[in-house]
C-alpha atoms as a PDB file:
ATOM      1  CA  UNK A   1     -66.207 -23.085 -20.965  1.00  0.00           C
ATOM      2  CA  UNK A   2     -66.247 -21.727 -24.579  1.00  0.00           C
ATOM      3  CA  UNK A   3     -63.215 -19.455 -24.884  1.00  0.00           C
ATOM      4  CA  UNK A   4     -63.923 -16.890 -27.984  1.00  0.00           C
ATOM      5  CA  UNK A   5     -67.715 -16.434 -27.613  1.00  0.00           C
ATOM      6  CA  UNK A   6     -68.166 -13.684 -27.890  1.00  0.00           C
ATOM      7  CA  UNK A   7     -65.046 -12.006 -29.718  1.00  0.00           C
ATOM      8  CA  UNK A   8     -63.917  -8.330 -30.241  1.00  0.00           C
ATOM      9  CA  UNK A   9     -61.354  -7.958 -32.851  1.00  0.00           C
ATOM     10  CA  UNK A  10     -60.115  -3.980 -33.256  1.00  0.00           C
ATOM     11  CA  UNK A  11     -57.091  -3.748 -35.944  1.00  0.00           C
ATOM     12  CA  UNK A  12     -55.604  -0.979 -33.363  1.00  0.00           C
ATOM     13  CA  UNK A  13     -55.994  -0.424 -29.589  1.00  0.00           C
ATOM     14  CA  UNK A  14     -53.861   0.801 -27.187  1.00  0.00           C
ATOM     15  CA  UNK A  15     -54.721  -2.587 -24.563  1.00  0.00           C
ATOM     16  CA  UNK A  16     -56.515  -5.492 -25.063  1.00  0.00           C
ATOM     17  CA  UNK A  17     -56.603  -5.742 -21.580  1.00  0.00           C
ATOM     18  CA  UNK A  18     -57.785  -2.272 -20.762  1.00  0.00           C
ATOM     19  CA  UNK A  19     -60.553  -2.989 -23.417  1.00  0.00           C
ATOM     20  CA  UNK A  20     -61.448  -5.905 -21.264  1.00  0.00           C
ATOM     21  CA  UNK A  21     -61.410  -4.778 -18.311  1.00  0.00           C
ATOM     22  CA  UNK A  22     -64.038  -1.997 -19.389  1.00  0.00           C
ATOM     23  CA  UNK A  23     -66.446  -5.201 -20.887  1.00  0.00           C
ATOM     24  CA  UNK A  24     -65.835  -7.533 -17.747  1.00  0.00           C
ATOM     25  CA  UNK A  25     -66.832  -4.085 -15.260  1.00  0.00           C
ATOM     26  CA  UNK A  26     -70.032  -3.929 -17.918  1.00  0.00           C
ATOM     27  CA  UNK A  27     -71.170  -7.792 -17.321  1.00  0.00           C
ATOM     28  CA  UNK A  28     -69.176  -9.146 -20.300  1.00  0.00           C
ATOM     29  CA  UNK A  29     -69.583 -12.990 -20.098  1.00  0.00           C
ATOM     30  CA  UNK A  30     -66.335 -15.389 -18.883  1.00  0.00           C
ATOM     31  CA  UNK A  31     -65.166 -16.458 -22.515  1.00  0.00           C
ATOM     32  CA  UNK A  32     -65.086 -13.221 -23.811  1.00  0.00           C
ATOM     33  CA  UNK A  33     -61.818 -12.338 -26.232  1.00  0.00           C
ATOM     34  CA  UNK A  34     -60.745  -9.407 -27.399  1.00  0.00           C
ATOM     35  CA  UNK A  35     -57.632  -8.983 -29.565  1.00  0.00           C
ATOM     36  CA  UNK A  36     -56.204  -6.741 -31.814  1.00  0.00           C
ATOM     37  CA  UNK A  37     -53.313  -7.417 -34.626  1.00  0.00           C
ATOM     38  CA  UNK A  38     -51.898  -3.786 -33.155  1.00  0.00           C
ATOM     39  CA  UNK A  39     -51.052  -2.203 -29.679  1.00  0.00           C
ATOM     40  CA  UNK A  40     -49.865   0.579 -28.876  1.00  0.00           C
ATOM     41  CA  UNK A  41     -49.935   0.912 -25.023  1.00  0.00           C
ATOM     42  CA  UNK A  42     -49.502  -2.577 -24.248  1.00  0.00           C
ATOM     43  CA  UNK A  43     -47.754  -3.371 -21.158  1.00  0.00           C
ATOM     44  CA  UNK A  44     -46.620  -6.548 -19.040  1.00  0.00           C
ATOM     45  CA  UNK A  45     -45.975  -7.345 -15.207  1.00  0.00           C
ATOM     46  CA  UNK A  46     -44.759  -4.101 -13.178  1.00  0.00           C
ATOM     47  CA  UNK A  47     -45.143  -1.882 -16.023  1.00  0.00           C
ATOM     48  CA  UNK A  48     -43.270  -2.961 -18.409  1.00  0.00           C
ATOM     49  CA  UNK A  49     -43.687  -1.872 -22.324  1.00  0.00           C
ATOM     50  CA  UNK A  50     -44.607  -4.872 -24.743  1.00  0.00           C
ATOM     51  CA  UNK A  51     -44.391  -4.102 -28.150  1.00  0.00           C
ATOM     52  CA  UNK A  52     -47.172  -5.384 -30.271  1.00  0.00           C
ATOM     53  CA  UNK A  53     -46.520  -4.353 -34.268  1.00  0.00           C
ATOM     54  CA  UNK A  54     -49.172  -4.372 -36.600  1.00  0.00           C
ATOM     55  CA  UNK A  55     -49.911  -7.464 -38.252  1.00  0.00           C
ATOM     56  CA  UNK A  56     -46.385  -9.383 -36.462  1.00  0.00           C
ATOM     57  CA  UNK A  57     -47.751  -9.939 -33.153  1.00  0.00           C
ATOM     58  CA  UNK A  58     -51.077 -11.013 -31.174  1.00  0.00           C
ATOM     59  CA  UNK A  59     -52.945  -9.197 -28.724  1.00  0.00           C
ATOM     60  CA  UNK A  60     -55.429 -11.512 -27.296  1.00  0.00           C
ATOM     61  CA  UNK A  61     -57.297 -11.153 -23.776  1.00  0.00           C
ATOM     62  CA  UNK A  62     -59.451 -13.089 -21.928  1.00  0.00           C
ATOM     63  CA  UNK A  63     -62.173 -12.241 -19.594  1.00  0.00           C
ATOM     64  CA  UNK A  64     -62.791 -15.354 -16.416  1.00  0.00           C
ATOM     65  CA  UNK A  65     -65.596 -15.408 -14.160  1.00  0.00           C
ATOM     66  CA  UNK A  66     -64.461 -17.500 -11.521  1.00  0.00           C
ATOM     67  CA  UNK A  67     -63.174 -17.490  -8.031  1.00  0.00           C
ATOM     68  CA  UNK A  68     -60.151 -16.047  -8.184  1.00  0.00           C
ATOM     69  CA  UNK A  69     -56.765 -16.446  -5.941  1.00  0.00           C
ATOM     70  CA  UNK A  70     -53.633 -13.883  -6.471  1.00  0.00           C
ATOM     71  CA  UNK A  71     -51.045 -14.527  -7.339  1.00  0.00           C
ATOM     72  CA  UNK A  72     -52.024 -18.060  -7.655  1.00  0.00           C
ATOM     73  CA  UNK A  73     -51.781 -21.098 -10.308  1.00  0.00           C
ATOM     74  CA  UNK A  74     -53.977 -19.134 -13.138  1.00  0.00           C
ATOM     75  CA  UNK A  75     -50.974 -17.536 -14.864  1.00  0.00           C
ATOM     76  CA  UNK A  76     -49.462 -21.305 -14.668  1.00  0.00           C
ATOM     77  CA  UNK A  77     -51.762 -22.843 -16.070  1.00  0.00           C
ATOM     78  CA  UNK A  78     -52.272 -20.391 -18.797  1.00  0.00           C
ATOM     79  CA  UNK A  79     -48.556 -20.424 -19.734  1.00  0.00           C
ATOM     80  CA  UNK A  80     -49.006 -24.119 -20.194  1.00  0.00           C
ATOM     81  CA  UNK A  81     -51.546 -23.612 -22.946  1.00  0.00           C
ATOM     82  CA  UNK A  82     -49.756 -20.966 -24.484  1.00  0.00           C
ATOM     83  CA  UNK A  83     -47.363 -23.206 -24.418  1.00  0.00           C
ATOM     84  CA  UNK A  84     -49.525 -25.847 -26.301  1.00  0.00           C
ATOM     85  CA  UNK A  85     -50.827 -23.811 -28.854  1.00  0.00           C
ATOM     86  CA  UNK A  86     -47.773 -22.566 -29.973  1.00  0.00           C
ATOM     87  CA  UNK A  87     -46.956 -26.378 -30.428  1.00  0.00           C
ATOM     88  CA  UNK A  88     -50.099 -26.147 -32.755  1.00  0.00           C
ATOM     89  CA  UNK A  89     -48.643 -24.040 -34.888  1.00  0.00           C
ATOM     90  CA  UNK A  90     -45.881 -25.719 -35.373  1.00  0.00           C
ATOM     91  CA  UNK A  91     -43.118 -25.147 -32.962  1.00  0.00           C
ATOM     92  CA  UNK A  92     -41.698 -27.745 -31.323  1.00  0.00           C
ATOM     93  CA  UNK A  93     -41.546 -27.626 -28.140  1.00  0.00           C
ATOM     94  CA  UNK A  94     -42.207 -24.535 -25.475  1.00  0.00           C
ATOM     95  CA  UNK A  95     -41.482 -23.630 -21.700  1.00  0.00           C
ATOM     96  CA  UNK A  96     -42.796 -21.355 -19.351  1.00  0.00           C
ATOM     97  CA  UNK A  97     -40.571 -19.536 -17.098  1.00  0.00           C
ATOM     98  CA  UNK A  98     -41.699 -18.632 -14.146  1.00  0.00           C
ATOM     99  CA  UNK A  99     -44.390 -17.057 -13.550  1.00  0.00           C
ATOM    100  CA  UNK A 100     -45.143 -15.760 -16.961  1.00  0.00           C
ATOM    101  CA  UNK A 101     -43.216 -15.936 -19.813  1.00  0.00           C
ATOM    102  CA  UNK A 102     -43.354 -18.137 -22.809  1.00  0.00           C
ATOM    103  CA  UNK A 103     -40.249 -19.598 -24.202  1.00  0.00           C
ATOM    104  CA  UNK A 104     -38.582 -21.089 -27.641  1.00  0.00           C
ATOM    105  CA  UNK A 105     -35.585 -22.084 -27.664  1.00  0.00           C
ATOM    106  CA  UNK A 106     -34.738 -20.042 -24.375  1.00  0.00           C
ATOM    107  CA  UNK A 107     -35.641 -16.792 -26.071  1.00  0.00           C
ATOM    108  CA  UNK A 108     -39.038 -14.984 -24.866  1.00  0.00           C
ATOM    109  CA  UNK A 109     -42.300 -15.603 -27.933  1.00  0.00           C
ATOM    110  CA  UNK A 110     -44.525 -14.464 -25.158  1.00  0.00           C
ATOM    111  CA  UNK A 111     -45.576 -12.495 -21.981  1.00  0.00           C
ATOM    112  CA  UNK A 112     -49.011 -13.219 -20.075  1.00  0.00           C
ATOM    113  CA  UNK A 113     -50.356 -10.771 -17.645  1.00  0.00           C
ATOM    114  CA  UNK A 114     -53.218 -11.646 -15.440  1.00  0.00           C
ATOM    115  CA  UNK A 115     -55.516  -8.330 -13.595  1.00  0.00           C
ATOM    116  CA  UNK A 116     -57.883  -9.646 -11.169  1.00  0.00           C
ATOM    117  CA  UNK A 117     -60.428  -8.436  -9.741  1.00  0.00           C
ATOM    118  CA  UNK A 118     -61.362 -11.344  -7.101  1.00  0.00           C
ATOM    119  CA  UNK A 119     -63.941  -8.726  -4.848  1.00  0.00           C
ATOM    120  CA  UNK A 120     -65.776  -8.732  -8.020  1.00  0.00           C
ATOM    121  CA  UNK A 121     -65.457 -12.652  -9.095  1.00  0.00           C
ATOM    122  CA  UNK A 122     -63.844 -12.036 -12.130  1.00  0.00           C
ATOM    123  CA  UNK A 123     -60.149 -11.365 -13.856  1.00  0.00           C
ATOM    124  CA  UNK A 124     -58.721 -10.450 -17.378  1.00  0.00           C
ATOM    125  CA  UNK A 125     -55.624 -12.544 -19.377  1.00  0.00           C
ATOM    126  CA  UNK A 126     -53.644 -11.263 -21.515  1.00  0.00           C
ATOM    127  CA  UNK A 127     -51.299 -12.813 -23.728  1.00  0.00           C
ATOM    128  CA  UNK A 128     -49.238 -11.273 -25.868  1.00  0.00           C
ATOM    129  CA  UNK A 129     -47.696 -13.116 -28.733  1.00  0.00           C
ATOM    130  CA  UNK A 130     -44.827 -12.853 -31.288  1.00  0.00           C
ATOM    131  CA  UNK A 131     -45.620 -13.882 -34.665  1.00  0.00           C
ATOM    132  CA  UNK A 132     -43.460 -12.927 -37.649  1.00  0.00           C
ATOM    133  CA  UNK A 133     -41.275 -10.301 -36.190  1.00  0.00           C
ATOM    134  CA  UNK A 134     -37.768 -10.734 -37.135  1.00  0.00           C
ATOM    135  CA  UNK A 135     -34.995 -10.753 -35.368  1.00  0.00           C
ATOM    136  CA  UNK A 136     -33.757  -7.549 -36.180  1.00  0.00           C
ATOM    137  CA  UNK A 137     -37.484  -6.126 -35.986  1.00  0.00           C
ATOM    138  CA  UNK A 138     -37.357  -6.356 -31.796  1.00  0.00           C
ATOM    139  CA  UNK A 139     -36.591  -3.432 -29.792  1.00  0.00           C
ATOM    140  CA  UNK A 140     -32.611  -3.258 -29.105  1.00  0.00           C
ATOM    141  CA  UNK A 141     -33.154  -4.155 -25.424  1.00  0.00           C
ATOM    142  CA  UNK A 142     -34.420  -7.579 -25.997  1.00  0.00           C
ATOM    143  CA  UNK A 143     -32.786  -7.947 -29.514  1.00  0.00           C
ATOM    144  CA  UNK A 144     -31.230 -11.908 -29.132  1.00  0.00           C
ATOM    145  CA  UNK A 145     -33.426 -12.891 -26.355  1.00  0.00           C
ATOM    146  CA  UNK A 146     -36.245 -12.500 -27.823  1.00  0.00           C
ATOM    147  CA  UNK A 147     -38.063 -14.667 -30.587  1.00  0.00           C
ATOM    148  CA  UNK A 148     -41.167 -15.091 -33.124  1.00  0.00           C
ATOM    149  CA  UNK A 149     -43.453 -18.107 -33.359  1.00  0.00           C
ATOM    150  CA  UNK A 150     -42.904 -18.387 -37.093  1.00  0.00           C
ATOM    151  CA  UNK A 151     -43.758 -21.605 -39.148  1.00  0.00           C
ATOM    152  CA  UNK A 152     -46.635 -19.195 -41.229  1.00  0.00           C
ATOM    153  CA  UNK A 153     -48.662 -18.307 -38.226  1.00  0.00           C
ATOM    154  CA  UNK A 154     -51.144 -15.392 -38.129  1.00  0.00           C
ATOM    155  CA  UNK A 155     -53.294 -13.235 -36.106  1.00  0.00           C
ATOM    156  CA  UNK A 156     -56.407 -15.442 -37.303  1.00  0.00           C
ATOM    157  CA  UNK A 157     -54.450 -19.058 -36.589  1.00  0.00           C
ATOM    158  CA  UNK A 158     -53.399 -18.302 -33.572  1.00  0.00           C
ATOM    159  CA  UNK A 159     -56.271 -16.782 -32.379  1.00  0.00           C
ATOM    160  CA  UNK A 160     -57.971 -19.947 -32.998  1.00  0.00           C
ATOM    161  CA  UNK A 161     -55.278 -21.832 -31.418  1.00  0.00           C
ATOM    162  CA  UNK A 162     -55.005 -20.092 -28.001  1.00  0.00           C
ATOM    163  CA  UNK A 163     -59.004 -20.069 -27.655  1.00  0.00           C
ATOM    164  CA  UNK A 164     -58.547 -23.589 -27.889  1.00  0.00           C
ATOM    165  CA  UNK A 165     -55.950 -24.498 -26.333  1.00  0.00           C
ATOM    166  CA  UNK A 166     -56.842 -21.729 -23.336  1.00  0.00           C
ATOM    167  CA  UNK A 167     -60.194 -23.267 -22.783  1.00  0.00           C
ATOM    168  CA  UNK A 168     -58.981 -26.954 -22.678  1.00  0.00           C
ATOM    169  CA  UNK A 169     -56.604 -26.243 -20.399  1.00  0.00           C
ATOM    170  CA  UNK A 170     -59.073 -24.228 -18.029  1.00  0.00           C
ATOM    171  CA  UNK A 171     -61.129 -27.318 -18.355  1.00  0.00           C
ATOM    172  CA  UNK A 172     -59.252 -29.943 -17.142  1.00  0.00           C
ATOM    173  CA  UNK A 173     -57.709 -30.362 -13.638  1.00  0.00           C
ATOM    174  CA  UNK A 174     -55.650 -27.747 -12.156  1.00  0.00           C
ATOM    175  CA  UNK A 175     -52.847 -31.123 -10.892  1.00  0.00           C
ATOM    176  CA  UNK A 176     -53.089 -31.613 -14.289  1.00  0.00           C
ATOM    177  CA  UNK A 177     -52.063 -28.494 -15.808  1.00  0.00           C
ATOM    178  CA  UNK A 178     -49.615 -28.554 -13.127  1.00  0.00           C
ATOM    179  CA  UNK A 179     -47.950 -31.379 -13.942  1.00  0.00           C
ATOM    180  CA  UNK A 180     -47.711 -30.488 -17.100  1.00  0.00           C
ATOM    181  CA  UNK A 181     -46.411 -26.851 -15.900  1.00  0.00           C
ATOM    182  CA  UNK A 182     -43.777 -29.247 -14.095  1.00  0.00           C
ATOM    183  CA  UNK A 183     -42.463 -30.810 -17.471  1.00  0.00           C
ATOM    184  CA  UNK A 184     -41.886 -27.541 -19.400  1.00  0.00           C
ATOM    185  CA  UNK A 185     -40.594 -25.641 -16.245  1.00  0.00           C
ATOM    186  CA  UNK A 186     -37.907 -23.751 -17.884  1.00  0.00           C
ATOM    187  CA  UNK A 187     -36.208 -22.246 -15.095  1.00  0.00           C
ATOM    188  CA  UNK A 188     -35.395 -26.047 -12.773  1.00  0.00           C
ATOM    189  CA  UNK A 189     -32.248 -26.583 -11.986  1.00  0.00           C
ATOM    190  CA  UNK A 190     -30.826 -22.968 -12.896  1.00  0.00           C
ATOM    191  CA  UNK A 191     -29.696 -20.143 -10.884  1.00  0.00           C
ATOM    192  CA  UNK A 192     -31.658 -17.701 -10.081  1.00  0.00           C
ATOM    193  CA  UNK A 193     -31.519 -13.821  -8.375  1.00  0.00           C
ATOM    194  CA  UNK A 194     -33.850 -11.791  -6.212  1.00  0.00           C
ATOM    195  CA  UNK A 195     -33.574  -9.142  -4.075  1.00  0.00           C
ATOM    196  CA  UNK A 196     -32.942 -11.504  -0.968  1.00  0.00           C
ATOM    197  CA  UNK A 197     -30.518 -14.182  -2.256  1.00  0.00           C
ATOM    198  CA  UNK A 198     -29.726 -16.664  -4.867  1.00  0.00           C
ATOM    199  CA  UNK A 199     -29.884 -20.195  -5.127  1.00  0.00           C
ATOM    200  CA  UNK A 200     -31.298 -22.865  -7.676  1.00  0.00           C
ATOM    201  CA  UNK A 201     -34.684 -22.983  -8.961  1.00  0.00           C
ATOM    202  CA  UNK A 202     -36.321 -26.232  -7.626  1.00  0.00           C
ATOM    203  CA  UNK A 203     -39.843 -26.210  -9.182  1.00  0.00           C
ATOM    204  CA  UNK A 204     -43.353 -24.970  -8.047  1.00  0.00           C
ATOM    205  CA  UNK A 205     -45.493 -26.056  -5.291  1.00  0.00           C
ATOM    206  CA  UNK A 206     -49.444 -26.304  -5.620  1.00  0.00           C
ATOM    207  CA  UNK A 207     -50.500 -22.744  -4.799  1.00  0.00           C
ATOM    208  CA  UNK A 208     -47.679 -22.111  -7.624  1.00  0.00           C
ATOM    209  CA  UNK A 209     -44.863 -20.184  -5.757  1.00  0.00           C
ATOM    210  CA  UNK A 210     -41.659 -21.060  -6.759  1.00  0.00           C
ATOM    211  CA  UNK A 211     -39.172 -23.249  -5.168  1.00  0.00           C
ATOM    212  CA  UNK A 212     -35.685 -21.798  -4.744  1.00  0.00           C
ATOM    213  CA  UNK A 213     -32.947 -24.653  -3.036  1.00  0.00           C
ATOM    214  CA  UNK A 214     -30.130 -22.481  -1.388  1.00  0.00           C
ATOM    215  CA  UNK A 215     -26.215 -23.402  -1.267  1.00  0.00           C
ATOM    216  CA  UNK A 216     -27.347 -24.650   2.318  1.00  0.00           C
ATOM    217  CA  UNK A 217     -29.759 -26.704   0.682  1.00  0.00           C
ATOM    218  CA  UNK A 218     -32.606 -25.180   2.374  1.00  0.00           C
ATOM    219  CA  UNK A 219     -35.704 -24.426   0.716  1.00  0.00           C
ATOM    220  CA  UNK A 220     -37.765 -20.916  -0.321  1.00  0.00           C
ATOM    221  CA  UNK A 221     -40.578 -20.357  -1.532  1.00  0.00           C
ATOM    222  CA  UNK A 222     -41.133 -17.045  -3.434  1.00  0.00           C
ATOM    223  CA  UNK A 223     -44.613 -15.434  -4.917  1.00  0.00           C
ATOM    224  CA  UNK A 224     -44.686 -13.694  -7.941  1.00  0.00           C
ATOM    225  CA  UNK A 225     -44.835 -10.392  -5.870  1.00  0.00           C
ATOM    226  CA  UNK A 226     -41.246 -11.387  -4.268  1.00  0.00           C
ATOM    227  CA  UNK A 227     -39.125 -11.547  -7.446  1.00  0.00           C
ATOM    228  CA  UNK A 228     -37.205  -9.016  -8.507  1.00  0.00           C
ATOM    229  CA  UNK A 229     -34.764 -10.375 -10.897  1.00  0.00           C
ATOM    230  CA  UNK A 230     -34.327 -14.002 -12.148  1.00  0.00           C
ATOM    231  CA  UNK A 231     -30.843 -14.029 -14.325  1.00  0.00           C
ATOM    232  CA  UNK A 232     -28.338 -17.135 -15.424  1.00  0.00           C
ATOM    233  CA  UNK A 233     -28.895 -18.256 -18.673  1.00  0.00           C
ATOM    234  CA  UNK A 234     -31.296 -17.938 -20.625  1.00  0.00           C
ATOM    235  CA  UNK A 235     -32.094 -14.462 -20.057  1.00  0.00           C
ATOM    236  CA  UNK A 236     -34.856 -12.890 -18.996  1.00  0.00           C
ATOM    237  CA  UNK A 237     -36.778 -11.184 -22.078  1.00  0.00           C
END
């Protein structure tokens, strides 16, 4: 699959998702991208703001026809190649934490949120990216714990570089991109809170729920649906 063919850029929208969403109801091919260099209504999992200023940050969303299983390994697998093309630009290395954030350095560079539609065989990505914005640019609640790709990147590089990276990914086996989800798991071997309990993450299995080991040394398994609150260093951004 091409990823970026065709592709809406809009200097300002309020959600490259919502945009999306609209073109994928309408018949918009899988491939589809639409990003924007500025949002204003952006938003990540349960509601959450996500601040996207102009020109610092990257809106990009995806449109997939395919079959489609929620919660699922698709977030996964596209934190992976987040994950890789931020390597492109130059970072050095990246983790995902569970189930979809993007970290450097243990400080949040980006969120991915994932609307599907499976009834209707198809769902919308979004990524949203940190650029340039400096530290003391981010809003004061995630001021330290959050962090900027840097090393020169732009809206048009990585744009390039997740369509890429996205679409390779996507391509290759989902073991694969699991395994590789397995190296860069940023959240193994650390503590971890929900509603229910604590205990120590302990890796994914292959629907993509994580693993939690308790102080018994039993084992849970928790969906993206079950977590309320992951916390121990580093922290949630």
């Amino acid at each position: 699959m091409i990823v970026g063919r065709p592709h809406l850029h809009l200097r300002t929208v309020g959600s490259t998702n919502q945009v999306a969403r609209r073109l994928a109801a309408d018949g918009a091919p899988s491939g589809t991208v639409v990003t924007s260099e500025e949002q204003t209504e952006g938003r990540g999992r349960q509601g959450r703001p996500w601040s996207t200023p102009a020109g610092a940050a990257l809106a990009w969303s995806l449109i997939l026809r395919r079959e489609i299983v929620v919660p699922g390994t698709l977030p996964l697998l596209i934190g992976v190649a987040v994950c890789e093309a931020i390597e492109s630009l130059g970072v050095e290395r990246a983790e995902v934490k569970w189930p979809n954030d993007v970290w450097i350095e243990g400080r949040k560079c980006a969120g991915i949120l994932v609307e599907a539609r499976p009834q209707e065989g198809w769902a919308v990505v979004g990524v949203g990216l940190n650029l340039s914005i400096p530290d003391e640019g981010f809003p004061e609640g995630v001021r330290g714990r959050a962090v900027s790709v840097g090393h020169g990147a732009t809206i048009a590089t990585a744009t390039v570089a997740l369509n890429r990276a996205v679409g390779s990914r996507l391509a290759a086996p989902e073991a694969e991109g699991l395994a590789e989800f397995a190296r860069r798991d940023g959240l193994r071997g650390r503590r971890v809170e929900w509603g229910e309990g604590a205990g120590l993450a302990a890796g994914i299995d292959l629907e993509g729920n994580l693993l939690i080991e308790s102080p018994a040394g039993c084992l849970a398994t928790l969906n993206a649906g079950e977590v309320h609150l992951a916390v121990g260093p580093p922290a949630d951004g």
